[in-house]
Protein backbone atom coordinates (compact mmCIF):
# COMPACT_ATOMS: atom_id res chain seq x y z
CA UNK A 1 0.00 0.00 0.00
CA UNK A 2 0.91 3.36 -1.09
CA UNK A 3 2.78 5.17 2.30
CA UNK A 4 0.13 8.07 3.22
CA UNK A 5 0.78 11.49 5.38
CA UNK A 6 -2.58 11.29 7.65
CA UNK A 7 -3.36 14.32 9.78
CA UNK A 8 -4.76 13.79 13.52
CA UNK A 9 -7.19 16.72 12.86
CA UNK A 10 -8.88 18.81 10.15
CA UNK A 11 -7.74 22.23 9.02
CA UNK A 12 -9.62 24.84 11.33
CA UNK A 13 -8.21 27.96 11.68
CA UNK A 14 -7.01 29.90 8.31
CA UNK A 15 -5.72 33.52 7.76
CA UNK A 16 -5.71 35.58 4.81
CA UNK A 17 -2.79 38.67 5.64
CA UNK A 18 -3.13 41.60 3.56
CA UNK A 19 -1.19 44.56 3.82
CA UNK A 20 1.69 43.54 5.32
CA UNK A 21 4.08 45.69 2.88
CA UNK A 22 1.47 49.06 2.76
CA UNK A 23 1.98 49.62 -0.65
CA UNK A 24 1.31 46.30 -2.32
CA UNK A 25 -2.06 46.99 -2.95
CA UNK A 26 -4.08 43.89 -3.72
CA UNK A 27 -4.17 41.67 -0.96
CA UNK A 28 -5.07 45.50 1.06
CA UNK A 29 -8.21 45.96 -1.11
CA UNK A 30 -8.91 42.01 -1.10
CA UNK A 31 -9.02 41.81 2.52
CA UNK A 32 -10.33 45.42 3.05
CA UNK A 33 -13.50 43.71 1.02
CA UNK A 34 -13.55 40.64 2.80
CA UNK A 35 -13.82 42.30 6.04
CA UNK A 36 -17.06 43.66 4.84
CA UNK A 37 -18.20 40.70 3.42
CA UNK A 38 -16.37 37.69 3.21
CA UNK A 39 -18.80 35.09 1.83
CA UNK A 40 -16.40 33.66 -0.95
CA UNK A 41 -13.72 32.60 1.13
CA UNK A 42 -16.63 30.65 4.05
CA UNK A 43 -15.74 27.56 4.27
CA UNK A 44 -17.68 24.89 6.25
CA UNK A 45 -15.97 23.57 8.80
CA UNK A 46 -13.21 26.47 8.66
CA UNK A 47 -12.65 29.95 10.47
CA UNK A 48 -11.10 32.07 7.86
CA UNK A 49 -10.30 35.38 8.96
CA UNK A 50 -8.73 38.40 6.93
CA UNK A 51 -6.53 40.70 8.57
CA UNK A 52 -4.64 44.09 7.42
CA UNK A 53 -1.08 43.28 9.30
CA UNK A 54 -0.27 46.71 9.01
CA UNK A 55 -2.28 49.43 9.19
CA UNK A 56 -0.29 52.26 9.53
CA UNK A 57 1.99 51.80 6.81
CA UNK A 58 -1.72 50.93 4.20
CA UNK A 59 -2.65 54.52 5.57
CA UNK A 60 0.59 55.87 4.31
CA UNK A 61 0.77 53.90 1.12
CA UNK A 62 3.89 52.92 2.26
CA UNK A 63 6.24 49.41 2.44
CA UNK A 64 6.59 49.73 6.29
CA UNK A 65 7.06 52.26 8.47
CA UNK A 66 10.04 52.06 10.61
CA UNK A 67 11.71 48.40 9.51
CA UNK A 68 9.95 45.65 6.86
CA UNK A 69 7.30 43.43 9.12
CA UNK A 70 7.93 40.69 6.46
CA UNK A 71 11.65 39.70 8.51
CA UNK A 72 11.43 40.70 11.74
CA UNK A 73 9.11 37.37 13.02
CA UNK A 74 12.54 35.81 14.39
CA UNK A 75 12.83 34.47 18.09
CA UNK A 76 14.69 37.71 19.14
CA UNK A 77 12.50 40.51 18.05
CA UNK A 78 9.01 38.14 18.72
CA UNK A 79 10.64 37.30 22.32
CA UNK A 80 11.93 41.50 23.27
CA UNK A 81 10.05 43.20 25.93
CA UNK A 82 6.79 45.43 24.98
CA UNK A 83 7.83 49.18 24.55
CA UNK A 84 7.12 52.39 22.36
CA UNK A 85 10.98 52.70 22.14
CA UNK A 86 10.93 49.69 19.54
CA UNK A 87 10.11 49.45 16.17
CA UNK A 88 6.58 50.24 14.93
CA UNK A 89 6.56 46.61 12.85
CA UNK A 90 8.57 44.64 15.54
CA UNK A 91 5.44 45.57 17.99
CA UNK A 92 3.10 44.63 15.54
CA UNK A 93 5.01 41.51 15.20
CA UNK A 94 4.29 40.93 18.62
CA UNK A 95 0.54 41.23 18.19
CA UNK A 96 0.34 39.38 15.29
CA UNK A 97 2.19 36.66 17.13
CA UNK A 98 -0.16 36.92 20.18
CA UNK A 99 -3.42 36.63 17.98
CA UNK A 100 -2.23 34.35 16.00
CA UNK A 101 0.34 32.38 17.10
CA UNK A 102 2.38 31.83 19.35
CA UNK A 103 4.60 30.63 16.67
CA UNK A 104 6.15 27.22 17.01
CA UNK A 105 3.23 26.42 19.50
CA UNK A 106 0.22 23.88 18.98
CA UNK A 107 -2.02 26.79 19.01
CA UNK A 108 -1.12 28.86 16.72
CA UNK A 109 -3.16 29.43 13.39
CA UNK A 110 -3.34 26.43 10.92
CA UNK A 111 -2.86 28.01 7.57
CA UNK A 112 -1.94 31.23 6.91
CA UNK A 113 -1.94 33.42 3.36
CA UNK A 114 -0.30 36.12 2.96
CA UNK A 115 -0.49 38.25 0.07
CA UNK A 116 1.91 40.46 -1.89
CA UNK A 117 2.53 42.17 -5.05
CA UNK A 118 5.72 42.17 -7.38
CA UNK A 119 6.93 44.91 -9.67
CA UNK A 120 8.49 41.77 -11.12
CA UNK A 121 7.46 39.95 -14.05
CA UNK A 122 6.61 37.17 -12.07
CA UNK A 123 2.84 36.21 -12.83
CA UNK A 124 1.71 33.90 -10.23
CA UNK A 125 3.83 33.19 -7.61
CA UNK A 126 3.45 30.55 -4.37
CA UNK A 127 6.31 30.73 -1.89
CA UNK A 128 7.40 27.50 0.11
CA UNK A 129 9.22 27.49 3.05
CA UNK A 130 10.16 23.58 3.45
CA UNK A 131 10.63 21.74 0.76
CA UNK A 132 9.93 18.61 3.13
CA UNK A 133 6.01 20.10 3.34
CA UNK A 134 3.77 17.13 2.06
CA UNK A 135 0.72 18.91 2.68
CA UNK A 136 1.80 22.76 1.44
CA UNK A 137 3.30 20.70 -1.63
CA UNK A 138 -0.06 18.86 -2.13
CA UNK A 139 -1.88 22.42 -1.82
CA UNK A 140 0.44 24.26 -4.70
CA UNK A 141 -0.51 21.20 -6.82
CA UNK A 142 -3.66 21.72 -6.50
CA UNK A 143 -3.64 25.04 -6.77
CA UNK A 144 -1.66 24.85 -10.11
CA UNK A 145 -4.16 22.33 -11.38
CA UNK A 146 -6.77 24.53 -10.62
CA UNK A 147 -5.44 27.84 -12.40
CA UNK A 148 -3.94 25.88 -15.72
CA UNK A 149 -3.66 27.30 -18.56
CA UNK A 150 -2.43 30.12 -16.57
CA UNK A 151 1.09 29.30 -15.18
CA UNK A 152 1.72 29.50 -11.61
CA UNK A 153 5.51 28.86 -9.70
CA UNK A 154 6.83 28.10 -6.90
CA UNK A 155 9.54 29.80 -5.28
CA UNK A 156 11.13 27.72 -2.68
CA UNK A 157 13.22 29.80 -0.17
CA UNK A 158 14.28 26.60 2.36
CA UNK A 159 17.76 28.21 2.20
CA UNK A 160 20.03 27.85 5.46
CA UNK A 161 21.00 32.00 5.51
CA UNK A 162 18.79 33.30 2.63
CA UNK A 163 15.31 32.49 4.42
CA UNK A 164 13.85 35.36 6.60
CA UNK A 165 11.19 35.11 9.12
CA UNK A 166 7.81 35.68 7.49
CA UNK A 167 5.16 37.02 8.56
CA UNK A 168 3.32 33.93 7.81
CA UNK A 169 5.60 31.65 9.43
CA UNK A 170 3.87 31.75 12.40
CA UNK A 171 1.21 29.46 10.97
CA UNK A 172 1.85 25.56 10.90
CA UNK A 173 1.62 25.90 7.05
CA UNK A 174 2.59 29.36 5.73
CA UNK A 175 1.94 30.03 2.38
CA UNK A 176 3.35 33.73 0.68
CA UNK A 177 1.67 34.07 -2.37
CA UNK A 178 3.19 37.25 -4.93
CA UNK A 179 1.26 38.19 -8.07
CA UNK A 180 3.09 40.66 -10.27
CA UNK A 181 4.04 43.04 -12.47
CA UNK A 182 2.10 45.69 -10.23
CA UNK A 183 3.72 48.87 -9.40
CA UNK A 184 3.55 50.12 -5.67
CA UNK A 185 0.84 52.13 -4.81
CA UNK A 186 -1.72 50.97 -7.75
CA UNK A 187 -4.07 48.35 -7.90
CA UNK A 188 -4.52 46.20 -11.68
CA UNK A 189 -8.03 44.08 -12.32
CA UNK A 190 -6.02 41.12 -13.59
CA UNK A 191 -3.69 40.59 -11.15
CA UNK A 192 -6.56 41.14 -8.92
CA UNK A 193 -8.40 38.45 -10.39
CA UNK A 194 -5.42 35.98 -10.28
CA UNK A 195 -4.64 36.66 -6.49
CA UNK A 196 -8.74 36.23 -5.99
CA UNK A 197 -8.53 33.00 -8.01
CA UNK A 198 -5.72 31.39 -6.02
CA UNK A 199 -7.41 32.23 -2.56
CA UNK A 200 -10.30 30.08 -4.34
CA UNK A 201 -8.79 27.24 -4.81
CA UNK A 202 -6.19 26.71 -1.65
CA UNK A 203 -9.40 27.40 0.64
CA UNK A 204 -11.25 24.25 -1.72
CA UNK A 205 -8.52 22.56 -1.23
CA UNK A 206 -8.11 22.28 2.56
CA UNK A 207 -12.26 22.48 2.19
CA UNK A 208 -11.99 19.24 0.62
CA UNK A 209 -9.05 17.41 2.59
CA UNK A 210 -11.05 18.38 5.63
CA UNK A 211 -13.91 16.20 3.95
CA UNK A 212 -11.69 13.16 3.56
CA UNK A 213 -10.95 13.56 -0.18
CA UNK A 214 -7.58 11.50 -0.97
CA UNK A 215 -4.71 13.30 -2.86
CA UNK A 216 -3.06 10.66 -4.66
CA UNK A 217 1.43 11.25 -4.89
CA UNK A 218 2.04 14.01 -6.88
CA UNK A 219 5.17 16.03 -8.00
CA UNK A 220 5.60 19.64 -8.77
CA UNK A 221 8.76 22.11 -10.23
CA UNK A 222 9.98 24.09 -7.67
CA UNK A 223 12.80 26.69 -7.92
CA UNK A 224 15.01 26.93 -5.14
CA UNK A 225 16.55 29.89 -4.92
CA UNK A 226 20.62 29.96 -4.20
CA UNK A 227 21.78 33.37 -4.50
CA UNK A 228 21.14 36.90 -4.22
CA UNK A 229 22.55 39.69 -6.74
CA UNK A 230 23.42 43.05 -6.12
CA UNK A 231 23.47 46.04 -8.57
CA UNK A 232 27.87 46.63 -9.60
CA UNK A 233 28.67 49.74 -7.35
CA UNK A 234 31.44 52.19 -7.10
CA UNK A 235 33.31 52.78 -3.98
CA UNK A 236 30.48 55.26 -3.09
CA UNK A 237 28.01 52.07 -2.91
CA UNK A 238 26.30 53.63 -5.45
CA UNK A 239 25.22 51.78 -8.60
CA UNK A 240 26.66 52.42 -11.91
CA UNK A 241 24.93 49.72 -14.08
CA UNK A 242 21.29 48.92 -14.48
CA UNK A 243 19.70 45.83 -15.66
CA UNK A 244 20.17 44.56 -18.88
CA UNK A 245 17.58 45.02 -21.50
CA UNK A 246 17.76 41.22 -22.71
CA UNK A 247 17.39 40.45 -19.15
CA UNK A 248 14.14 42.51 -17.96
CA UNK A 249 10.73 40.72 -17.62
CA UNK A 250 12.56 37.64 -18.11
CA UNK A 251 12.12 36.05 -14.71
CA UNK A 252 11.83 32.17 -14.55
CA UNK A 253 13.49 32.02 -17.58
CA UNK A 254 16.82 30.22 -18.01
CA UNK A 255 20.15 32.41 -17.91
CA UNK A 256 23.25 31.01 -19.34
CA UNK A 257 26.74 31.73 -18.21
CA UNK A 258 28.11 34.83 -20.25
CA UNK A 259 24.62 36.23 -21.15
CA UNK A 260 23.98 39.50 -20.87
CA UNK A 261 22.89 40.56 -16.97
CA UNK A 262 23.57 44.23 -16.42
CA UNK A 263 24.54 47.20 -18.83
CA UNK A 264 26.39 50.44 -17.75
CA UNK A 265 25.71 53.76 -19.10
CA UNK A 266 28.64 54.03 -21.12
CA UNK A 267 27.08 50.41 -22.79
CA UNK A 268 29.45 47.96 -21.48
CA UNK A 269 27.38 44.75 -20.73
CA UNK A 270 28.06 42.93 -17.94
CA UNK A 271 27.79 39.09 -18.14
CA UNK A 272 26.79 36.26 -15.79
CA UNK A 273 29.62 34.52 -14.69
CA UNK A 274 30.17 31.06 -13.12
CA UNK A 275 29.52 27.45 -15.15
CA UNK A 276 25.66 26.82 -14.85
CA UNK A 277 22.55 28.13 -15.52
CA UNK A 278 20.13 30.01 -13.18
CA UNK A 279 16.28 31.07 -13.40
CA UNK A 280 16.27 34.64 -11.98
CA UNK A 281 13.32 35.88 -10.07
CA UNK A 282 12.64 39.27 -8.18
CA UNK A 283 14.46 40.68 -11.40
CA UNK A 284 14.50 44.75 -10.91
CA UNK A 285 11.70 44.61 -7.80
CA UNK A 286 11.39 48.05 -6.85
CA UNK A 287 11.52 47.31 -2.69
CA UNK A 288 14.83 45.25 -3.13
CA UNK A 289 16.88 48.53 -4.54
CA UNK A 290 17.31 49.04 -0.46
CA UNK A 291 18.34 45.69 0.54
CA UNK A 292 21.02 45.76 -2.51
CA UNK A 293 18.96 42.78 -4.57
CA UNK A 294 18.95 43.39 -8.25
CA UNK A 295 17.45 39.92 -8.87
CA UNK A 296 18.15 36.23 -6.93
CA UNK A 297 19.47 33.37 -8.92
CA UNK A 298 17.54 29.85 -8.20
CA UNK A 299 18.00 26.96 -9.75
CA UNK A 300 15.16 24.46 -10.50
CA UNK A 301 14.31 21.01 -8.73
CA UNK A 302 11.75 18.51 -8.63
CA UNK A 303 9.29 18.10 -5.32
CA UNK A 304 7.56 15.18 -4.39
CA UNK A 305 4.63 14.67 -1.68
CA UNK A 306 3.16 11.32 -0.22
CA UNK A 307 -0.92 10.36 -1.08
CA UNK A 308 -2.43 12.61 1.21
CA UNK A 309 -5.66 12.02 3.42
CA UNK A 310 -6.86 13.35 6.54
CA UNK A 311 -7.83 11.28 9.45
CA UNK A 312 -11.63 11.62 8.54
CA UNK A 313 -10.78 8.97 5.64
């Protein structure tokens, strides 16, 4: 017999975060009108709740206010003492944690969704955080199932010093989901409609585990990522080449050693280097131009997850 992952209990609680960068506008509006009426994302059987994680910096139209929300849900900024002296975000961490965690605890929230935008050409986008993750793996299978003909990837960030601590990770299953190109500060009907769609079919999905529905083995691409590129810079740190036409819009898409990657203003092109090819995501996102990230080289594996059933089968 086929070796299945079986769950003690149902999915019950699920959140859907919006606004956790202020300026990716979507998952703000999508939440915004799911607080008023959230009757397409009811599920029987599950508590789904929408949340704005920060409010202050959707009021501003901003990415955060005083440091990003979406790294700061690590042990030592979830575990400081309560003050006004810290950060706006790492106190809204805290509360986050408290309602919804505490993370790495049996009660904390079951699923949680958390939505961004990309200035990146990156379509559809599902973020995994452990590549071990039958169930999350099952779910993005689904999911891309679901949305086909219209593509949908999965960025896997199970990296020993590249991975950050989400805001999501305070869930048992956190899932990031990025829909993109969007601009900061504007909100587009068809990536709209793709986020909407995706929110669809991951809350079927768990609606339908927690029924007993088997998922038999499946497999899905995956791409890891392994590096992170910065912009060339003079001794000022400032930059002095910009991203390569050839390059541009091109995320997911394979990049050979010695093709073109950045070009300066005088028109010298700048090649990739090193003796393999890399898929490049995040290429030219407008909130990585502070954290020195031009785009972040992954490379692309193969996932497999057990048959899946919950204990109601």
């Amino acid at each position: 017999m086929t070796s299945c992952h079986v769950f003690e209990d149902p999915i019950k609680k699920v959140a859907i975060f919006g606004g956790t960068h202020g300026n990716e506008l979507t998952g703000v509006f999508l939440v915004k009108h799911w607080l008023e009426n959230g009757a397409e994302i009811q599920r029987t059987g599950i508590e789904v709740k929408p949340f704005i994680t920060n409010p202050r910096a959707v009021k501003n139209c901003t990415r955060y206010i005083d440091c990003d929300l979406n790294r700061v849900f690590d042990p030592e900024n979830l575990g400081k003492k309560m003050s006004e002296d810290l950060p706006y975000e790492v106190r809204r961490a805290q509360e986050i944690n408290h309602l919804f965690g505490p993370k790495d605890s049996e009660d904390s929230c079951d699923v949680i969704f958390d939505l961004h935008n990309t200035t990146s050409n990156m379509g559809c986008t599902l973020i995994l955080e452990d590549s071990r993750n039958d169930f999350l793996i099952q779910m993005f299978h689904y999911i891309q199932t679901s949305l086909a003909p219209l593509p949908c990837y999965v960025y896997l960030i199970d990296h020993p010093s590249l991975k950050y601590a989400t805001t999501r990770s305070i869930a048992k299953y956190p899932v990031g989901i990025e829909v993109g190109p969007q601009p900061q500060g504007i909100l587009r009907a068809d990536i709209l409609n793709q986020m909407r769609k995706i929110i669809k079919h991951a809350l079927d999905f768990i609606y339908n585990f927690n029924k007993g529905k088997e998922f038999p083995p499946c497999t899905i691409e995956v791409y890891k990522i392994m590096e992170k590129v910065d912009y060339p810079r003079n001794e000022n740190g400032e930059i002095t080449a910009i991203i390569h036409p050839d390059l541009q819009d091109q995320d997911w898409k394979p990049l050979h050693p010695g093709d073109p990657v950045f070009i300066t203003l005088d028109g010298e092109t700048i090649p990739l280097g090193g003796d393999w090819t890399v898929y490049p995501v995040f290429i030219n996102e407008a909130a990585y131009y502070e954290k020195k990230e031009a785009f972040a080289k992954t490379t692309k594996l193969t996932l497999t997850a057990k048959r899946l059933c919950s204990s109601l089968h």
